[in-house]
PDB file of N, CA and C in Angstrom:
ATOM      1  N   UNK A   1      82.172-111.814  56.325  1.00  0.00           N
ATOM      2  CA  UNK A   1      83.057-111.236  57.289  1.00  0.00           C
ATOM      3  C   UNK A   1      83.228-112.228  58.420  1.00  0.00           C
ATOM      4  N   UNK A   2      84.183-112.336  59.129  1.00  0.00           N
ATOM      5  CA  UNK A   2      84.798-113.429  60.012  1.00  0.00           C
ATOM      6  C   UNK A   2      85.186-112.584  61.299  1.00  0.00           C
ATOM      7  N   UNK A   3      84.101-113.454  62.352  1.00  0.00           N
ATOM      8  CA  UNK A   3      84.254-111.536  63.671  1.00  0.00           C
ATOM      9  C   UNK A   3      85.611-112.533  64.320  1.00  0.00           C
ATOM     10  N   UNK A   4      86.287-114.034  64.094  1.00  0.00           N
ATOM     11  CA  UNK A   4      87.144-114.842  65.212  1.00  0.00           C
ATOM     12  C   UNK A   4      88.077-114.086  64.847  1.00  0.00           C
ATOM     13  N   UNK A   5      88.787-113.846  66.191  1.00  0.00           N
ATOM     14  CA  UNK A   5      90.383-113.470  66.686  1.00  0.00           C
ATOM     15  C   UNK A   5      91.324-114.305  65.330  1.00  0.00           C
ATOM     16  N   UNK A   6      92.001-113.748  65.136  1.00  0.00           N
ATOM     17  CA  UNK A   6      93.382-114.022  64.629  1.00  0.00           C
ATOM     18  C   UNK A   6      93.725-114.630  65.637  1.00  0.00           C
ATOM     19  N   UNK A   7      94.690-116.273  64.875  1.00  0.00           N
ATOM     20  CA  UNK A   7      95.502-117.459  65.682  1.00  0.00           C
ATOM     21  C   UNK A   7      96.913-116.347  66.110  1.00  0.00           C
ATOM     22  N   UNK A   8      97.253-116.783  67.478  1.00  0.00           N
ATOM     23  CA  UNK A   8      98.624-116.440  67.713  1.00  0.00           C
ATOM     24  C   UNK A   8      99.549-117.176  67.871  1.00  0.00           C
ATOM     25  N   UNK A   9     100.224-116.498  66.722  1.00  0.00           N
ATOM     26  CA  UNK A   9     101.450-117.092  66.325  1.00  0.00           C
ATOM     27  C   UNK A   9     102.584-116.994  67.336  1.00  0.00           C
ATOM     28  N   UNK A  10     103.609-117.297  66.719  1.00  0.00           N
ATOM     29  CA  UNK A  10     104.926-117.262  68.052  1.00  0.00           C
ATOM     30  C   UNK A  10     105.558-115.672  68.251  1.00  0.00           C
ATOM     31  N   UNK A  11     106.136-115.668  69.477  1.00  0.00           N
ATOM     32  CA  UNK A  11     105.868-114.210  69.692  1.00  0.00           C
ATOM     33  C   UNK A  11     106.720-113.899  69.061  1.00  0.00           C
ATOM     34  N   UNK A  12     107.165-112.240  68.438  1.00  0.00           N
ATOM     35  CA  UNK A  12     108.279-112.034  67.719  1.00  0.00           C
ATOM     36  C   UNK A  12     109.341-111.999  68.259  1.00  0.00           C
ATOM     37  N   UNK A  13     110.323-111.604  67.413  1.00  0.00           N
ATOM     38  CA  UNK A  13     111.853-111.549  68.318  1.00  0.00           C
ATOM     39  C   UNK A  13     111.698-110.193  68.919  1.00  0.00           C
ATOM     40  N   UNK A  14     111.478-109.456  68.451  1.00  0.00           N
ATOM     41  CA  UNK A  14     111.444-107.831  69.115  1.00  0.00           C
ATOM     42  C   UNK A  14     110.659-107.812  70.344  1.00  0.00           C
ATOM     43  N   UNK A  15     109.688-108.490  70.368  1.00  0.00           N
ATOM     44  CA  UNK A  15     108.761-108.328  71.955  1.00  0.00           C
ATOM     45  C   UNK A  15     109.068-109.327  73.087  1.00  0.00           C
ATOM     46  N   UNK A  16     109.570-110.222  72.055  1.00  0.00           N
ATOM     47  CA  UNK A  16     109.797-111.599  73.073  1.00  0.00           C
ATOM     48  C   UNK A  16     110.729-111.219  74.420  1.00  0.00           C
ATOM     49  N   UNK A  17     110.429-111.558  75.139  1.00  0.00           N
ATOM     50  CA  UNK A  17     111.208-111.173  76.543  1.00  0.00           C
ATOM     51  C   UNK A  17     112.390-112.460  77.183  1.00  0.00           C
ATOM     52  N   UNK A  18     113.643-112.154  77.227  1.00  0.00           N
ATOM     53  CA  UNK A  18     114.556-113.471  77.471  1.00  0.00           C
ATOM     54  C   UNK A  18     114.008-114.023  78.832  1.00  0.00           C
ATOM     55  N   UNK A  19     114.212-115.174  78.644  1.00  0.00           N
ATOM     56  CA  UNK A  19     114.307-115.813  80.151  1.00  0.00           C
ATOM     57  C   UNK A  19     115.037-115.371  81.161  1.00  0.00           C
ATOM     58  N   UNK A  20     116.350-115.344  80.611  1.00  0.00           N
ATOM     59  CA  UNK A  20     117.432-114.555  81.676  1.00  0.00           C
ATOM     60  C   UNK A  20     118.424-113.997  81.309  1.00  0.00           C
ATOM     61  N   UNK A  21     118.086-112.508  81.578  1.00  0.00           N
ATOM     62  CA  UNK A  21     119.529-111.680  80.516  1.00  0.00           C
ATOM     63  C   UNK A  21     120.676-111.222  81.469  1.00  0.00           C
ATOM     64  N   UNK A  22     120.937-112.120  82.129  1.00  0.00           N
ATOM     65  CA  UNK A  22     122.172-112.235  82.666  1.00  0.00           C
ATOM     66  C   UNK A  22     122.148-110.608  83.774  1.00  0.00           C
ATOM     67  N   UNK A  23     123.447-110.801  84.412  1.00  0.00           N
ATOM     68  CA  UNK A  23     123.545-109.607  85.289  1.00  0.00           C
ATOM     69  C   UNK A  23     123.364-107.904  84.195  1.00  0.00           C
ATOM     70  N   UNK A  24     122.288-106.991  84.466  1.00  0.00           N
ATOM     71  CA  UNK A  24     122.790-105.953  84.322  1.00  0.00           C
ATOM     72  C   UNK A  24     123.517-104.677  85.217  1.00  0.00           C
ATOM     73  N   UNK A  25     123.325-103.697  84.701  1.00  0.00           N
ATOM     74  CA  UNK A  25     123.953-102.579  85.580  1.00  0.00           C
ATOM     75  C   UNK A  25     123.072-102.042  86.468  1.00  0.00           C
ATOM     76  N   UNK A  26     122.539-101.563  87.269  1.00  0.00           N
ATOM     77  CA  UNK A  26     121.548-101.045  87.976  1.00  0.00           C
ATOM     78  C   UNK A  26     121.166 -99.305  87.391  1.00  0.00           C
ATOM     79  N   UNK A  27     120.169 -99.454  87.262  1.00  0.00           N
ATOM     80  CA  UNK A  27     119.162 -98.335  86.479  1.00  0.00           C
ATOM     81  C   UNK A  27     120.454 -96.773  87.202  1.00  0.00           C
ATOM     82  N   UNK A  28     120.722 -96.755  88.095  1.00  0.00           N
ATOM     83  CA  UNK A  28     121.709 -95.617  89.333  1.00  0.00           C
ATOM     84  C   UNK A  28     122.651 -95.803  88.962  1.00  0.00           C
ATOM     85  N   UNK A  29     123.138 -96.519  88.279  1.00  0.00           N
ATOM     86  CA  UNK A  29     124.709 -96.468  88.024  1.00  0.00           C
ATOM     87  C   UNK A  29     124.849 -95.592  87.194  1.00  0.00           C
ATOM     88  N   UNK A  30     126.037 -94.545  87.682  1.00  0.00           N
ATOM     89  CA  UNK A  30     126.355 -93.291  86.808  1.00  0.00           C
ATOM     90  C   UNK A  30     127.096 -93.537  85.637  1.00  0.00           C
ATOM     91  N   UNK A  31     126.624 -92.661  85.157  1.00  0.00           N
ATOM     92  CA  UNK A  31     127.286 -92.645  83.511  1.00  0.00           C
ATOM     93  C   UNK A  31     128.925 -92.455  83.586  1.00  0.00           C
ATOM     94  N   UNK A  32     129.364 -92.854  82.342  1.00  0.00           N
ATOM     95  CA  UNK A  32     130.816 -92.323  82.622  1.00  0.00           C
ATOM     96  C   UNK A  32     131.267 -91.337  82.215  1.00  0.00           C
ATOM     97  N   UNK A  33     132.472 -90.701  82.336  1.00  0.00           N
ATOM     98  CA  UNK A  33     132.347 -89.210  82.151  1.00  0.00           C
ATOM     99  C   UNK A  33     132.350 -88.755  80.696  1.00  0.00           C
ATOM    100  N   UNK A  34     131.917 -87.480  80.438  1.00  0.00           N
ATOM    101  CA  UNK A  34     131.775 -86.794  79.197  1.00  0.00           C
ATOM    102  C   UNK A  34     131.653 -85.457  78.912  1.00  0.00           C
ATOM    103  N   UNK A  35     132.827 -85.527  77.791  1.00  0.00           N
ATOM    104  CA  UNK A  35     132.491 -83.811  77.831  1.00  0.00           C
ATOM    105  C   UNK A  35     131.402 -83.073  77.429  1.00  0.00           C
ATOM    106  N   UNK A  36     131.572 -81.963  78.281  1.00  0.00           N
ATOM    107  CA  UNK A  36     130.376 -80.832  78.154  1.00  0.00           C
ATOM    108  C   UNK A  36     129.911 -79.981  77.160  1.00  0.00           C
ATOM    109  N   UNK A  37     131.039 -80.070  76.479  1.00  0.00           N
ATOM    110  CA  UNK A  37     130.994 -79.148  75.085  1.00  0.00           C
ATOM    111  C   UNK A  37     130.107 -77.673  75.686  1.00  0.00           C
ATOM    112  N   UNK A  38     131.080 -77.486  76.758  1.00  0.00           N
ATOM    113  CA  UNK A  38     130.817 -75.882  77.294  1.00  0.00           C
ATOM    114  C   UNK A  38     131.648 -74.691  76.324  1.00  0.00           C
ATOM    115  N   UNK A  39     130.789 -74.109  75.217  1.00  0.00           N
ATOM    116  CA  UNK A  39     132.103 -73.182  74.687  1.00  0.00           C
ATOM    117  C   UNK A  39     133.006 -72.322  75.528  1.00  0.00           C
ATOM    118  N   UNK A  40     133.916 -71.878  75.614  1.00  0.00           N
ATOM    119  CA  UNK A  40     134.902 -71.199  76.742  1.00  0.00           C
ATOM    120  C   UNK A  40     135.666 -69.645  75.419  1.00  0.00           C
ATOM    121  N   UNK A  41     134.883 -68.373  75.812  1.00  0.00           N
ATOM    122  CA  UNK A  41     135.520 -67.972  74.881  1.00  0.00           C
ATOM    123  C   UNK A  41     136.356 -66.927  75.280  1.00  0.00           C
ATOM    124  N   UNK A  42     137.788 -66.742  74.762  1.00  0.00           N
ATOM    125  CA  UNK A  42     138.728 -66.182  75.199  1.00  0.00           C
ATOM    126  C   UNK A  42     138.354 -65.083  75.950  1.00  0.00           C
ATOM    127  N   UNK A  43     139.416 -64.664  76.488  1.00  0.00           N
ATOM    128  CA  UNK A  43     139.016 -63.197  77.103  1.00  0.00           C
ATOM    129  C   UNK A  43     139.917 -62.408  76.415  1.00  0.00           C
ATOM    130  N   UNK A  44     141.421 -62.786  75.987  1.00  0.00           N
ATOM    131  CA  UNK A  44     142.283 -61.787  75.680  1.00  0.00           C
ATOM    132  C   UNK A  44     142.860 -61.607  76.531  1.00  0.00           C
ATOM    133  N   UNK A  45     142.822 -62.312  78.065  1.00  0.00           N
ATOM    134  CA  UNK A  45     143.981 -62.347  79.142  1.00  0.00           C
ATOM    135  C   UNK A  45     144.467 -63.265  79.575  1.00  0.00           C
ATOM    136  N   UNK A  46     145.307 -63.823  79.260  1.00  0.00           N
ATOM    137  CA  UNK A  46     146.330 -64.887  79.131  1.00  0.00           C
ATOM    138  C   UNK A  46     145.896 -65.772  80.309  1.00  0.00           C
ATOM    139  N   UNK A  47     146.318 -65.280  81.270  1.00  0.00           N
ATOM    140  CA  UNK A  47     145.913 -65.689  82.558  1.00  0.00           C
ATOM    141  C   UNK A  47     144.878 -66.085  82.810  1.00  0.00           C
ATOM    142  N   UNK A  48     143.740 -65.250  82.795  1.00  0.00           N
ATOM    143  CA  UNK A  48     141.730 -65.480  82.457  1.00  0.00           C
ATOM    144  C   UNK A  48     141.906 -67.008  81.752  1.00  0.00           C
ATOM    145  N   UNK A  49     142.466 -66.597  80.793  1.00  0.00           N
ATOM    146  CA  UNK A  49     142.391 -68.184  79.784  1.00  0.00           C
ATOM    147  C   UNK A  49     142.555 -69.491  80.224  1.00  0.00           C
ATOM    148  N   UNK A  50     143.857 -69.202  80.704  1.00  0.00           N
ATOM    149  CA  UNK A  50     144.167 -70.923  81.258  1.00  0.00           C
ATOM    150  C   UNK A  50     143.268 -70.837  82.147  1.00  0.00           C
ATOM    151  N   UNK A  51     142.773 -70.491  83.701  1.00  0.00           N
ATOM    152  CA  UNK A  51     142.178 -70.815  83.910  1.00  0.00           C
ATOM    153  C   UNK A  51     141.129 -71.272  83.459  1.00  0.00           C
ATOM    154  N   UNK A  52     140.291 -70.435  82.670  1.00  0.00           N
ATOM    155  CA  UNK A  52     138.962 -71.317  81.771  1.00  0.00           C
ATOM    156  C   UNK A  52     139.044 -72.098  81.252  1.00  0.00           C
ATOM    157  N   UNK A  53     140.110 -72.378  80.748  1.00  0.00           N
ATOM    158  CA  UNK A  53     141.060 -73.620  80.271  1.00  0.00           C
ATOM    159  C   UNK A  53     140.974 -75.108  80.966  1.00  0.00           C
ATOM    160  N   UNK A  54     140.894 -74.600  82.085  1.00  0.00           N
ATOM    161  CA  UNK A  54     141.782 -75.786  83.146  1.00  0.00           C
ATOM    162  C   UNK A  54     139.701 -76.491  83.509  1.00  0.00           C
ATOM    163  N   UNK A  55     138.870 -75.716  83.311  1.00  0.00           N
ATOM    164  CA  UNK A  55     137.934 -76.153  83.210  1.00  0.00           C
ATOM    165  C   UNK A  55     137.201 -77.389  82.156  1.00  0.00           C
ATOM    166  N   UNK A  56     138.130 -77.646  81.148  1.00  0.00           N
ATOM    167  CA  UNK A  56     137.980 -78.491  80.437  1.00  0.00           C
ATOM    168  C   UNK A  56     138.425 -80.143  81.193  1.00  0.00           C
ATOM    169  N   UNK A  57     139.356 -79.391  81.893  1.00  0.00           N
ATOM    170  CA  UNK A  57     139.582 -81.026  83.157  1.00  0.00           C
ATOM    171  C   UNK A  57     138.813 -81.579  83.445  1.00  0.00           C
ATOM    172  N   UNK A  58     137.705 -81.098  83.664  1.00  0.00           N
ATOM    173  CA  UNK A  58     136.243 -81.872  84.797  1.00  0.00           C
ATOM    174  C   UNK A  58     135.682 -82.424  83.428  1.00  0.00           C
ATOM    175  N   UNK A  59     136.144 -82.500  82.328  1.00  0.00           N
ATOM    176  CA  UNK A  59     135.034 -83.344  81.275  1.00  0.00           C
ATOM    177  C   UNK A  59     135.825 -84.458  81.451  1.00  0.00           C
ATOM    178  N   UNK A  60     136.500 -85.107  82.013  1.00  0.00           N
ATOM    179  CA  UNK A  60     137.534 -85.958  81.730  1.00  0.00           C
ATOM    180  C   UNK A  60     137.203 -86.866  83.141  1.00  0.00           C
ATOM    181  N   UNK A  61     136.544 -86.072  84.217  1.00  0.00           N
ATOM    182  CA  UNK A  61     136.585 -86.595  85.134  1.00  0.00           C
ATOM    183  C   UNK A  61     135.228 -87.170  85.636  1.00  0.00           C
ATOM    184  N   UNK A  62     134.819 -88.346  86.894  1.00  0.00           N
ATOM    185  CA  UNK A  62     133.698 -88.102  87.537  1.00  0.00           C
ATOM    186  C   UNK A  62     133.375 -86.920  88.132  1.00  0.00           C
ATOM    187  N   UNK A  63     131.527 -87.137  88.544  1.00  0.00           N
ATOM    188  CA  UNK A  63     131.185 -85.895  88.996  1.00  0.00           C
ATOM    189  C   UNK A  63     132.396 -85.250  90.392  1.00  0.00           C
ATOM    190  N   UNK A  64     132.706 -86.332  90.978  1.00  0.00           N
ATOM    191  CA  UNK A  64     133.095 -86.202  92.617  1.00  0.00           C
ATOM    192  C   UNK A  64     134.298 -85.759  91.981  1.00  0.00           C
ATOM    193  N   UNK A  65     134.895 -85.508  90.725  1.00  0.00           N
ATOM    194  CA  UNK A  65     136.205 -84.935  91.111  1.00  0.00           C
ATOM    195  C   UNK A  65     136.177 -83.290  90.143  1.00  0.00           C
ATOM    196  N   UNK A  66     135.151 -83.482  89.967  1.00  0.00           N
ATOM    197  CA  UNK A  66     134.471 -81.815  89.732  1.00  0.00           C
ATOM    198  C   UNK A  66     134.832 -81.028  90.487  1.00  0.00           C
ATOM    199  N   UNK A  67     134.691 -81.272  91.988  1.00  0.00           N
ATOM    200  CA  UNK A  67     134.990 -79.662  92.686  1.00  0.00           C
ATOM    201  C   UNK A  67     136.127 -79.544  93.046  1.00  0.00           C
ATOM    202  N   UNK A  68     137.348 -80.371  92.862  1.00  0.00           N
ATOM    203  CA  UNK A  68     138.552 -80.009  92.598  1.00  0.00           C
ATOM    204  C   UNK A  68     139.241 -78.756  92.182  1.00  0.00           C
ATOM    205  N   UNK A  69     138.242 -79.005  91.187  1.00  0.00           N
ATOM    206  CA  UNK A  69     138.871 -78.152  89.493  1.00  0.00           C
ATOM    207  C   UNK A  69     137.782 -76.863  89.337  1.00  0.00           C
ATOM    208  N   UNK A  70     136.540 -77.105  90.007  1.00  0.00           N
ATOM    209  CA  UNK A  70     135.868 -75.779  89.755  1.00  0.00           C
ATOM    210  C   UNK A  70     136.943 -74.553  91.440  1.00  0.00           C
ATOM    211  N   UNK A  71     137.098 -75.369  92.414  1.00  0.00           N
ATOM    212  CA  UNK A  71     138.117 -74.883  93.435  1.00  0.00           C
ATOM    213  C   UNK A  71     138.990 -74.286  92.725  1.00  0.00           C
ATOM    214  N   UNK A  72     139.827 -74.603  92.026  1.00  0.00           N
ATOM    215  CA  UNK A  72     141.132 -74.731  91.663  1.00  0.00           C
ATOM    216  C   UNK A  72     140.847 -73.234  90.950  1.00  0.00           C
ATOM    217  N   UNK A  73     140.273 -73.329  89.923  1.00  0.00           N
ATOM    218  CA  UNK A  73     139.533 -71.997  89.088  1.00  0.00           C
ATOM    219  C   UNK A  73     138.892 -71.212  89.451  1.00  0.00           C
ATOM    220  N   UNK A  74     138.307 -71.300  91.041  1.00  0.00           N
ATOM    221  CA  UNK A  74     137.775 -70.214  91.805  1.00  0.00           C
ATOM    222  C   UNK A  74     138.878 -69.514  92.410  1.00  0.00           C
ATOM    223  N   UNK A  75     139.718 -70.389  92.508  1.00  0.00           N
ATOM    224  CA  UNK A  75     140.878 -69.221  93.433  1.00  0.00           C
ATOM    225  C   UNK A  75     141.639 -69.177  92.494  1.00  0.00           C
ATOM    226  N   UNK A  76     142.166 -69.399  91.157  1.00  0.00           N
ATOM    227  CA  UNK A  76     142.976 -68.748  90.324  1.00  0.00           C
ATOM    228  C   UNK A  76     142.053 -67.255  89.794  1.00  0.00           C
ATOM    229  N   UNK A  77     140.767 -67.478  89.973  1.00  0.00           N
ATOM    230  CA  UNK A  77     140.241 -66.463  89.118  1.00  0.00           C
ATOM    231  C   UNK A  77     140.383 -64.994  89.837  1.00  0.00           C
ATOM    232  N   UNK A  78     139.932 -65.825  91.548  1.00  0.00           N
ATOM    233  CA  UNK A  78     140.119 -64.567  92.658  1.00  0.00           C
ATOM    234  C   UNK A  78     141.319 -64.278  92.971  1.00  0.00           C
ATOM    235  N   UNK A  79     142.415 -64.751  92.455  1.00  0.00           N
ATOM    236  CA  UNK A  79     143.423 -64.480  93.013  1.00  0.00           C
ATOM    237  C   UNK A  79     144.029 -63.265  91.493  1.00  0.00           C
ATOM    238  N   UNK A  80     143.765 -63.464  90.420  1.00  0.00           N
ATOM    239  CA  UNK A  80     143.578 -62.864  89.593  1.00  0.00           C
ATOM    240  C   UNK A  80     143.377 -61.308  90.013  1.00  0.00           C
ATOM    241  N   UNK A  81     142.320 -61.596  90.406  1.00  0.00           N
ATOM    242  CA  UNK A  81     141.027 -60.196  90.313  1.00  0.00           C
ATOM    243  C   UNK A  81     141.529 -59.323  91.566  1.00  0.00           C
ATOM    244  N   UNK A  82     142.296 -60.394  92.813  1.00  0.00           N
ATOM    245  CA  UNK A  82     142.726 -59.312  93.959  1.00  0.00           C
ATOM    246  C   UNK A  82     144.066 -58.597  93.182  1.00  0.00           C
ATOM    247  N   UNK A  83     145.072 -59.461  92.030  1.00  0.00           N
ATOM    248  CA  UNK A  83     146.528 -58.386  92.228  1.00  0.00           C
ATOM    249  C   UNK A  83     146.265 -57.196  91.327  1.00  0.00           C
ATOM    250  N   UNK A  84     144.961 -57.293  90.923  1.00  0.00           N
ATOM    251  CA  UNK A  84     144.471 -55.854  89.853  1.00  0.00           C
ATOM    252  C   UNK A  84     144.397 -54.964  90.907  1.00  0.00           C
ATOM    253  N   UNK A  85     143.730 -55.232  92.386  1.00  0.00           N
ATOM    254  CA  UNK A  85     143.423 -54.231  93.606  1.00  0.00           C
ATOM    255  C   UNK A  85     144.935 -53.759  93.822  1.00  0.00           C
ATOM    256  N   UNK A  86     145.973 -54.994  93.740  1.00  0.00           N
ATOM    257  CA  UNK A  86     147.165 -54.680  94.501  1.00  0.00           C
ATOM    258  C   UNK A  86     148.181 -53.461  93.629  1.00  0.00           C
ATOM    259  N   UNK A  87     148.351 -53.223  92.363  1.00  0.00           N
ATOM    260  CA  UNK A  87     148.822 -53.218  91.657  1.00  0.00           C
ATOM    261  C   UNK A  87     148.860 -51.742  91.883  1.00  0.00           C
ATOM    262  N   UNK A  88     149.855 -51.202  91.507  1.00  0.00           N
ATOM    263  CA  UNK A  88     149.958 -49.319  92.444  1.00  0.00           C
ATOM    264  C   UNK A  88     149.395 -48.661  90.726  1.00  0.00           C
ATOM    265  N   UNK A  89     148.932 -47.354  90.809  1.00  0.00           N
ATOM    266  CA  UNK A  89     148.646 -46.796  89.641  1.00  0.00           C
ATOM    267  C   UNK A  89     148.753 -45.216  90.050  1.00  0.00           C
ATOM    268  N   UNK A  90     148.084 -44.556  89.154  1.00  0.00           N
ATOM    269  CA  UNK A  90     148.032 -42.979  89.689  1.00  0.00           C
ATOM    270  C   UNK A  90     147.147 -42.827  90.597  1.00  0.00           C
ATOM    271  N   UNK A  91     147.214 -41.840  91.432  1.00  0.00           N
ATOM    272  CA  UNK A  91     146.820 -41.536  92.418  1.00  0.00           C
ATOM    273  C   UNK A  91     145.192 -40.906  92.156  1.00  0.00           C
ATOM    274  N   UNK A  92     144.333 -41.672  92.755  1.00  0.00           N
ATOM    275  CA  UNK A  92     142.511 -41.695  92.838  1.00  0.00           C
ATOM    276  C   UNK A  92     142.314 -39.639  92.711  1.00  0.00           C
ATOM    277  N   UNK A  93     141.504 -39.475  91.381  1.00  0.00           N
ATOM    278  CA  UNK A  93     141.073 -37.949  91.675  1.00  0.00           C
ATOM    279  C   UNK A  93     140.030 -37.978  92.520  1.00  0.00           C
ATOM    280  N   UNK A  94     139.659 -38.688  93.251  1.00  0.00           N
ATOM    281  CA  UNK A  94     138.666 -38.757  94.264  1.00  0.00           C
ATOM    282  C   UNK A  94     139.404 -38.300  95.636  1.00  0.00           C
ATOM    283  N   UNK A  95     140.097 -38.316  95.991  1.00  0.00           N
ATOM    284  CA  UNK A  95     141.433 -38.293  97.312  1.00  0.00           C
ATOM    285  C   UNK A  95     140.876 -36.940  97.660  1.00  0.00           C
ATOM    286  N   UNK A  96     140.755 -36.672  98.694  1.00  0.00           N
ATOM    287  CA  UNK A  96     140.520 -35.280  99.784  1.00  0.00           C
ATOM    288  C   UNK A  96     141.563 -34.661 100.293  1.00  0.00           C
ATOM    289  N   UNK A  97     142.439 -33.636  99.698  1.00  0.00           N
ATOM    290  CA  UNK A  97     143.570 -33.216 100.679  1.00  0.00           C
ATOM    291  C   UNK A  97     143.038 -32.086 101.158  1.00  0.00           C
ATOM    292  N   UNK A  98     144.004 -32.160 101.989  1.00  0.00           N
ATOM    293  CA  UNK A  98     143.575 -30.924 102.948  1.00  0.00           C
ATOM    294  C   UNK A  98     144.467 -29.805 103.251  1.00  0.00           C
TER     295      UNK A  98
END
């Protein structure tokens, strides 16, 4: 049995470390954009839709132009949801006459 070290050979290509690998990107530099593959599933109201729709924009975009479009879909959604309040119907059996 032979207790000497193994001779070292030349280092491999896989470990070997370059002298100088030129400029990289800095470890912080953000990724570029990508979609989310958020499923979006219908509602059955036309309207509801596109907006959820229009949420597919921000995969397209940087983060910073995200709140554009989540804006944009907050007030289509609320603006939605107030003309259901506005909208005249039969008269509330809750009503107190007197």
């Amino acid at each position: 049995m032979n207790d000497a070290a193994p001779e070292a050979g030349p280092p491999r290509p896989d470990t070997e470390e370059p002298e100088h690998a030129g400029p990289q990107a800095p470890d912080d530099a953000p990724a570029a954009p990508a979609p989310l593959d958020v499923p979006r599933t219908p509602t059955g109201h036309p309207e509801i839709d596109a907006h959820m729709e229009r949420l597919a924009d921000a995969d397209h975009l940087t983060t910073d132009g995200h709140l554009g479009v989540y804006e944009d879909v907050h007030r289509g959604l609320r603006d939605a949801l107030t003309a259901l309040d506005a909208r005249p119907g039969p008269p509330s059996e809750h009503v107190h006459r007197s």
